[in-house]
PDB file of N, CA and C in Angstrom:
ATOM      1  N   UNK A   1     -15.864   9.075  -8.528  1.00  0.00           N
ATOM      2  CA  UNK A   1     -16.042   8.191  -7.399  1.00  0.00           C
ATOM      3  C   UNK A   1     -16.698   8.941  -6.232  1.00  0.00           C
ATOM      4  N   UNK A   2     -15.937  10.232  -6.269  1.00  0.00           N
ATOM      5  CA  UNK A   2     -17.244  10.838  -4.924  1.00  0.00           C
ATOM      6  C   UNK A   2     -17.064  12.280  -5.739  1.00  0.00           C
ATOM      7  N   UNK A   3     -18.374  12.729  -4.835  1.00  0.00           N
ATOM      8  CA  UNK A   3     -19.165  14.055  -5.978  1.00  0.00           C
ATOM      9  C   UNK A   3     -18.733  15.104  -4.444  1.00  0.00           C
ATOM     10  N   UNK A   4     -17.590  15.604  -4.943  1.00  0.00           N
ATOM     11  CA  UNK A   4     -16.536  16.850  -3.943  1.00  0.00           C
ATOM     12  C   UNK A   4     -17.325  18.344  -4.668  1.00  0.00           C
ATOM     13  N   UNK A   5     -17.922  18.838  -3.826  1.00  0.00           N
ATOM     14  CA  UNK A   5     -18.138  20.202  -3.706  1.00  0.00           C
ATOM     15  C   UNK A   5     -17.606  21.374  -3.155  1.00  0.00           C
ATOM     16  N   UNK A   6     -17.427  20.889  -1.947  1.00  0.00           N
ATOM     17  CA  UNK A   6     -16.680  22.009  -0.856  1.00  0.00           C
ATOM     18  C   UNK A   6     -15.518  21.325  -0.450  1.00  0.00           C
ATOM     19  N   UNK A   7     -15.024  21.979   0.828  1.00  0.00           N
ATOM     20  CA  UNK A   7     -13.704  21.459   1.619  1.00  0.00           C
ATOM     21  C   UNK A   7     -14.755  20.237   2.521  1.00  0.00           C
ATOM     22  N   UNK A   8     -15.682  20.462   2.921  1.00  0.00           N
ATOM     23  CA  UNK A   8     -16.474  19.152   4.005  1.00  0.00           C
ATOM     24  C   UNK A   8     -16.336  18.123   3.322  1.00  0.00           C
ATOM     25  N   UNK A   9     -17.051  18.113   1.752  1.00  0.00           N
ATOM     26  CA  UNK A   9     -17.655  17.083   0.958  1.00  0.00           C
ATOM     27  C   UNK A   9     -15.765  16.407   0.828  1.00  0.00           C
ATOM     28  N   UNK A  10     -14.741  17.301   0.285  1.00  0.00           N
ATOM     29  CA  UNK A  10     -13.294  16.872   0.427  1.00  0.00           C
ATOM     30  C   UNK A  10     -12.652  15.826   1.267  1.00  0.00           C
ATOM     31  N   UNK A  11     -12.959  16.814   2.509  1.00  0.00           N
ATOM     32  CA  UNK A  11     -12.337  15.877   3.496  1.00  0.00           C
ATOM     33  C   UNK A  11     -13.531  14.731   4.060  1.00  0.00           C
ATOM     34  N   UNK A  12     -14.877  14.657   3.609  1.00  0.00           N
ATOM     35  CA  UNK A  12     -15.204  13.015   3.933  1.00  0.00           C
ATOM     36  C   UNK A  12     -14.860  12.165   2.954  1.00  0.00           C
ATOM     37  N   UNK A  13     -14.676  12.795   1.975  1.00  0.00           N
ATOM     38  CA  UNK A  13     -14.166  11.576   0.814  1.00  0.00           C
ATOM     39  C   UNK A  13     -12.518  11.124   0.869  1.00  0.00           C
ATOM     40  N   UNK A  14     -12.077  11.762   1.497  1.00  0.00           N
ATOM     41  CA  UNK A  14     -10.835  11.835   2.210  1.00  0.00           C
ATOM     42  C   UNK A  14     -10.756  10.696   3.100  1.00  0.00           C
ATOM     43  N   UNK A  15     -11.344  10.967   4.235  1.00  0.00           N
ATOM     44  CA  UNK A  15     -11.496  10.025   5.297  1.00  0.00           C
ATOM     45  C   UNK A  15     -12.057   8.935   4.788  1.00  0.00           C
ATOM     46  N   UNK A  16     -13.375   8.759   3.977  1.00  0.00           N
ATOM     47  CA  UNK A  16     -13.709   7.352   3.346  1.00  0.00           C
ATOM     48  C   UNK A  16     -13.093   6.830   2.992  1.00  0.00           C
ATOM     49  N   UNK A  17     -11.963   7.565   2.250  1.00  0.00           N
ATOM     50  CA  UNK A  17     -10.928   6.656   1.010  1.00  0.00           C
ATOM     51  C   UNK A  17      -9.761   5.959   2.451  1.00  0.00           C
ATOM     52  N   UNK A  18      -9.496   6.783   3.403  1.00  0.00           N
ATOM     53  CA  UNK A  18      -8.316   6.079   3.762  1.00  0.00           C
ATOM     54  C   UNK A  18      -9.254   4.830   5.027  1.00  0.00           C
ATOM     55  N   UNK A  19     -10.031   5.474   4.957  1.00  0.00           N
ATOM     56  CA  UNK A  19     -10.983   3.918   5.827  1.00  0.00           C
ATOM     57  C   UNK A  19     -10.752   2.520   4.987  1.00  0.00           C
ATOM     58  N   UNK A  20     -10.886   2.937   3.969  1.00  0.00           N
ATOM     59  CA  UNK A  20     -10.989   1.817   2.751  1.00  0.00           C
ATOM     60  C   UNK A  20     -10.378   1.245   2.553  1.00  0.00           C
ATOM     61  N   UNK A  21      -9.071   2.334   2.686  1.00  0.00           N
ATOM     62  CA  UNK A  21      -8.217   1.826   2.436  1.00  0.00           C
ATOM     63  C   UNK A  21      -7.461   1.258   3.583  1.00  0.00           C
ATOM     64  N   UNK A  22      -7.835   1.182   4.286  1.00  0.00           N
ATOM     65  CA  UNK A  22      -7.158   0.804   5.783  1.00  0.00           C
ATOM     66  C   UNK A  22      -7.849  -0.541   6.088  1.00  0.00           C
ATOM     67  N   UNK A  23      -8.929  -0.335   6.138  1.00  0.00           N
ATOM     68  CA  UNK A  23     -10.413  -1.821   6.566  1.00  0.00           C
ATOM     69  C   UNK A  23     -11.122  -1.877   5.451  1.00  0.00           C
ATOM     70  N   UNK A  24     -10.830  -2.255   4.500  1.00  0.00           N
ATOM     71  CA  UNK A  24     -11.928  -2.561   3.614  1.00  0.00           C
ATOM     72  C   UNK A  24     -11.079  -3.514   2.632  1.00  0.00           C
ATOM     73  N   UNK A  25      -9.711  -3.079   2.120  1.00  0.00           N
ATOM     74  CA  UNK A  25      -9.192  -3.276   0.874  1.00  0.00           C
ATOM     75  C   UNK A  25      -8.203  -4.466   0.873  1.00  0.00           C
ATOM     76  N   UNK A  26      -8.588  -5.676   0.887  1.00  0.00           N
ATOM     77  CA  UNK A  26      -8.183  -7.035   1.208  1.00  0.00           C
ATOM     78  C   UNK A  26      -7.153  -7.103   0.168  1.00  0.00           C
ATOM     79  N   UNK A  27      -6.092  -7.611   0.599  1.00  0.00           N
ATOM     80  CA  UNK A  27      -4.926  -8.091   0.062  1.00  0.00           C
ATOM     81  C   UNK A  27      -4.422  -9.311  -0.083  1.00  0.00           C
ATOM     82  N   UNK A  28      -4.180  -9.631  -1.635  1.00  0.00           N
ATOM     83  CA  UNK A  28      -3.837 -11.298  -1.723  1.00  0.00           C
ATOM     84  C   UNK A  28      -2.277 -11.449  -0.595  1.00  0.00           C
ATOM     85  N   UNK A  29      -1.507 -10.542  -1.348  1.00  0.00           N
ATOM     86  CA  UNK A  29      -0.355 -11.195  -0.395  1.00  0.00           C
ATOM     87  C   UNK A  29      -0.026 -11.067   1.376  1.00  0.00           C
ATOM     88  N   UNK A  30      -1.388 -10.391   1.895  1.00  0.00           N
ATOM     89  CA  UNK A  30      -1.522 -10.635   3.077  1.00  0.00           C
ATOM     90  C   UNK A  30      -2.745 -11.743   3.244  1.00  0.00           C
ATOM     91  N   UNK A  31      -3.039 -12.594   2.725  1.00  0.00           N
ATOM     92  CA  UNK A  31      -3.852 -14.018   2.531  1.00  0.00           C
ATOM     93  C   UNK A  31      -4.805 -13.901   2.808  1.00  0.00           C
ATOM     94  N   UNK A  32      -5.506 -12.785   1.861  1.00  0.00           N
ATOM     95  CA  UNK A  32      -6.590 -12.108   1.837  1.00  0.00           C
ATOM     96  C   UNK A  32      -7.407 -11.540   3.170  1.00  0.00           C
ATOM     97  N   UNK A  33      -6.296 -10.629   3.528  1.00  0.00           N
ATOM     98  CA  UNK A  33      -7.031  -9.949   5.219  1.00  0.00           C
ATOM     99  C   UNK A  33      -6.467  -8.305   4.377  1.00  0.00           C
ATOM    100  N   UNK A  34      -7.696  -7.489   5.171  1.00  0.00           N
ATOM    101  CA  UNK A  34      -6.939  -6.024   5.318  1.00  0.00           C
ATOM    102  C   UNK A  34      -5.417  -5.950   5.894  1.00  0.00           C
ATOM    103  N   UNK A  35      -5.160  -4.797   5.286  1.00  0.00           N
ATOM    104  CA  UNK A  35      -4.096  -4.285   6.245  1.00  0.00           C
ATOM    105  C   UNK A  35      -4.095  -3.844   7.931  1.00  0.00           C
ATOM    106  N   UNK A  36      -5.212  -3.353   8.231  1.00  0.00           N
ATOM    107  CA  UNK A  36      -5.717  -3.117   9.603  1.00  0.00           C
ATOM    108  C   UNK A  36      -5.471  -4.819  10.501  1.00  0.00           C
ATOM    109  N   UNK A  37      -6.032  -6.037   9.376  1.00  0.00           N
ATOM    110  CA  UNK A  37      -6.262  -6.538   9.952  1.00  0.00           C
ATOM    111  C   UNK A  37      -4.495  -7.669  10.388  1.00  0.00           C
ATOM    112  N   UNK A  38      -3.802  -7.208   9.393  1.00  0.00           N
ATOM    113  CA  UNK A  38      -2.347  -7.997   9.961  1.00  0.00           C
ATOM    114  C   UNK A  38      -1.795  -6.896  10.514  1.00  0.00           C
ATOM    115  N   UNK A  39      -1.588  -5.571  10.913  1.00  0.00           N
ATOM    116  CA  UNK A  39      -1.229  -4.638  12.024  1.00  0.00           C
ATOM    117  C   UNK A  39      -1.668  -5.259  12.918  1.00  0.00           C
ATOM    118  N   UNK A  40      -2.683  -5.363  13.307  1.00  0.00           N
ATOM    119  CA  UNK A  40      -3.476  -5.634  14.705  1.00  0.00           C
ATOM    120  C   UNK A  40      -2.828  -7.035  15.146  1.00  0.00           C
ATOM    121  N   UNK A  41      -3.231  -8.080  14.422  1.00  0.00           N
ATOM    122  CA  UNK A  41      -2.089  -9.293  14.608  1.00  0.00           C
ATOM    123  C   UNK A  41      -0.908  -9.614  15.199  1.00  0.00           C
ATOM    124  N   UNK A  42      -0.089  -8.582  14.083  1.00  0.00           N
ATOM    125  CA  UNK A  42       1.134  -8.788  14.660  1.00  0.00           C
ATOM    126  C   UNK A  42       1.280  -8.132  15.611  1.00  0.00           C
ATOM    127  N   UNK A  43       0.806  -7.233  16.369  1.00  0.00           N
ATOM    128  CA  UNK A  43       0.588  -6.171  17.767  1.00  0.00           C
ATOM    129  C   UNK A  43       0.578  -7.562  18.693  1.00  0.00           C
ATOM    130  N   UNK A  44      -0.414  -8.006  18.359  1.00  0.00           N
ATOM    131  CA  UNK A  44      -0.792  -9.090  19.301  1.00  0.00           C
ATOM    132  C   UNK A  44       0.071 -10.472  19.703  1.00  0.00           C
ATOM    133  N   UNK A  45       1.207 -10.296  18.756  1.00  0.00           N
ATOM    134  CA  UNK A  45       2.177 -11.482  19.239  1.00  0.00           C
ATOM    135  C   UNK A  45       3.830 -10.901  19.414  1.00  0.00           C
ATOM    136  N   UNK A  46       4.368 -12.177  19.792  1.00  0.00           N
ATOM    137  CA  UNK A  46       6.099 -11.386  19.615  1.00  0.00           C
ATOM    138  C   UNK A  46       6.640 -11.749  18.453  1.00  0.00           C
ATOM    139  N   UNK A  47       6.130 -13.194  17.841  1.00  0.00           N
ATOM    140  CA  UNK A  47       6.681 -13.164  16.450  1.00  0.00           C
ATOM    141  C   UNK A  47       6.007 -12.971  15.512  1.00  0.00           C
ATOM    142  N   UNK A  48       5.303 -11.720  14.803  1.00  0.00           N
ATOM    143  CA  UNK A  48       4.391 -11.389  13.679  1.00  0.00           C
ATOM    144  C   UNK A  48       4.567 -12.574  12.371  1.00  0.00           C
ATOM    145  N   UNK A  49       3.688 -12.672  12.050  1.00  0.00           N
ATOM    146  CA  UNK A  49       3.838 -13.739  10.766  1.00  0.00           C
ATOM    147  C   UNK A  49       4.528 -12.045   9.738  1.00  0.00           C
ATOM    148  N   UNK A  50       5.404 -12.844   8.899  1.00  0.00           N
ATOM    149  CA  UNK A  50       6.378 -11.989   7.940  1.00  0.00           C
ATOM    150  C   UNK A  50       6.083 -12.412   6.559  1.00  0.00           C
ATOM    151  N   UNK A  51       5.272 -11.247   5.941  1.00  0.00           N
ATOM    152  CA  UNK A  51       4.372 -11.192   4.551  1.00  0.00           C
ATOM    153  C   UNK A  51       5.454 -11.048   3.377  1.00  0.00           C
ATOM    154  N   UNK A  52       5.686 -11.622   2.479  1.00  0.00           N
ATOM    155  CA  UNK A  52       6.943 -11.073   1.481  1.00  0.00           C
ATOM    156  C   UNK A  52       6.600  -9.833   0.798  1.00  0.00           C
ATOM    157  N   UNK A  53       7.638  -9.434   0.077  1.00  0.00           N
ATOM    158  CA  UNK A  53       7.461  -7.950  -0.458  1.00  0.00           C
ATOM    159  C   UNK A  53       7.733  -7.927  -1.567  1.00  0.00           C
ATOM    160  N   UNK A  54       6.250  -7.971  -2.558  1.00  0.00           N
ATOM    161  CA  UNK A  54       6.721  -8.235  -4.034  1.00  0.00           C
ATOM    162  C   UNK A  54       7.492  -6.954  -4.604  1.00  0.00           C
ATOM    163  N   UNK A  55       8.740  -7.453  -4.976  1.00  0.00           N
ATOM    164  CA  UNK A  55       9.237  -6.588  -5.903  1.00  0.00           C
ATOM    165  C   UNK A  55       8.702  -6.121  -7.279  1.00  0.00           C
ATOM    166  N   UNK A  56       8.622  -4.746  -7.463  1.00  0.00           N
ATOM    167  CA  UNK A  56       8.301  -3.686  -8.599  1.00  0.00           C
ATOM    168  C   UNK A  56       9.346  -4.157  -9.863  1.00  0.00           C
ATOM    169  N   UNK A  57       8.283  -4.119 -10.912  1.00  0.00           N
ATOM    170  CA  UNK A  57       9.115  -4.596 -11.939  1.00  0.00           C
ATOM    171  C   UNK A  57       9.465  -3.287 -12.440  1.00  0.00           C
ATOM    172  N   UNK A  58       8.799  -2.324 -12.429  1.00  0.00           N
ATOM    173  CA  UNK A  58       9.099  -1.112 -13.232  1.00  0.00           C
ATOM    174  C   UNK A  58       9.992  -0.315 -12.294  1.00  0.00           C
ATOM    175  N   UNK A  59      10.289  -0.772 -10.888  1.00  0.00           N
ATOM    176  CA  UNK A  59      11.138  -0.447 -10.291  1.00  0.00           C
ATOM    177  C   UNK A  59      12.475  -0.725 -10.326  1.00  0.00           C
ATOM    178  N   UNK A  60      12.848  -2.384 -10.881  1.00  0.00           N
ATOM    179  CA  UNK A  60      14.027  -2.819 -11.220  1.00  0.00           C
ATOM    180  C   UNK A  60      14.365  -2.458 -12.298  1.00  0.00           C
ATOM    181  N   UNK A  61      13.578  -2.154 -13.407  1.00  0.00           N
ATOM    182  CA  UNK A  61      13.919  -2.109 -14.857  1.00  0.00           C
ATOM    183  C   UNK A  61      14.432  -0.166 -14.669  1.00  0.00           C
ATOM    184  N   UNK A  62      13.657   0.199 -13.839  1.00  0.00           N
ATOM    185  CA  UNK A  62      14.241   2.070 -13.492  1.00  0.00           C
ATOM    186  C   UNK A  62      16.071   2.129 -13.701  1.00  0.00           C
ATOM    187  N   UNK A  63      15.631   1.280 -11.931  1.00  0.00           N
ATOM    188  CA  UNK A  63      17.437   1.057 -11.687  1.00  0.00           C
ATOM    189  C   UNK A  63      18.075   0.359 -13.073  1.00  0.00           C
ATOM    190  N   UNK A  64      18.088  -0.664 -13.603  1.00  0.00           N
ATOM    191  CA  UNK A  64      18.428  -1.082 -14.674  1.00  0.00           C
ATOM    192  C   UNK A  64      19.002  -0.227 -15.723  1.00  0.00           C
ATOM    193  N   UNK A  65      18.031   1.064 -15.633  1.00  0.00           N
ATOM    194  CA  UNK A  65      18.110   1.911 -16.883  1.00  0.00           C
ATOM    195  C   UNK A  65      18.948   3.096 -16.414  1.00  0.00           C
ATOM    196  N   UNK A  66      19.111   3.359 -14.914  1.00  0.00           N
ATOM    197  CA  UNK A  66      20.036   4.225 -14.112  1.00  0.00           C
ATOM    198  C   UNK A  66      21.236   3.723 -14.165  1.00  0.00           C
ATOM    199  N   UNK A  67      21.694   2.096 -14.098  1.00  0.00           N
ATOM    200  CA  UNK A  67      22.946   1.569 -13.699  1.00  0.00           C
ATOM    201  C   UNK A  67      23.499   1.719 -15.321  1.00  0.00           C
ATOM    202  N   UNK A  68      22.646   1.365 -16.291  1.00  0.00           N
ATOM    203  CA  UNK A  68      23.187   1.560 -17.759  1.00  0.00           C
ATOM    204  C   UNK A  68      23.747   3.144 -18.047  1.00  0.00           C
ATOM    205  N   UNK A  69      22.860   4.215 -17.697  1.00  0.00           N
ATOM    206  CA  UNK A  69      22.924   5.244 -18.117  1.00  0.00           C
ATOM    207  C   UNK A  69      24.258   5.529 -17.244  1.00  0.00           C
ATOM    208  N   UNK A  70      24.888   5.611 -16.454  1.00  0.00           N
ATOM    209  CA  UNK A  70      25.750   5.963 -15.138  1.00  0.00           C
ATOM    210  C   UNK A  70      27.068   4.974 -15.659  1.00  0.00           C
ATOM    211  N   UNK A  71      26.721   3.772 -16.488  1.00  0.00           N
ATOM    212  CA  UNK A  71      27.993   2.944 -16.873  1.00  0.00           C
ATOM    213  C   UNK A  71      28.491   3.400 -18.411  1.00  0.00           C
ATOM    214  N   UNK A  72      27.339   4.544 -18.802  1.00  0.00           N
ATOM    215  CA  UNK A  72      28.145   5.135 -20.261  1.00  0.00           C
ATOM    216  C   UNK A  72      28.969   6.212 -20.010  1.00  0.00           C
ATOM    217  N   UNK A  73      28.853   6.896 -19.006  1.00  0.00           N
ATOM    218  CA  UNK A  73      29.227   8.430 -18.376  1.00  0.00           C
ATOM    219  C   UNK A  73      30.561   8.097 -18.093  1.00  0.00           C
TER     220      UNK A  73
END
């Protein structure tokens, strides 16, 4: 994705990526706006609109496999 040579060439591909990732990289469950762009939003009011937080499936099934392992012990 980027052609890193030195520490310069590093850290602009560095900085590109988190630009990108900051203003560029539109999100369905923020209703298709950047992230930059619902920070700034909710700055701008007292009651921020409140985005849900999809839960990780491979995150529940972890715990799942922690609460099993911890209930044989």
């Amino acid at each position: 994705m980027y052609d890193i040579k030195d520490e310069s060439s590093l850290r602009n591909a560095i900085d590109s990526y988190i630009h990108f990732y900051n203003y560029g990289r539109l999100q369905e469950r923020f209703d298709s706006q950047t992230p930059i762009q619902v920070r700034t939003a909710a700055l701008k009011t007292e009651s921020p609109v409140v985005f849900p937080i999809v839960q990780d499936k491979r995150i529940i099934r972890y715990k799942e496999h922690l609460a099993a392992l911890a209930a044989r012990a």
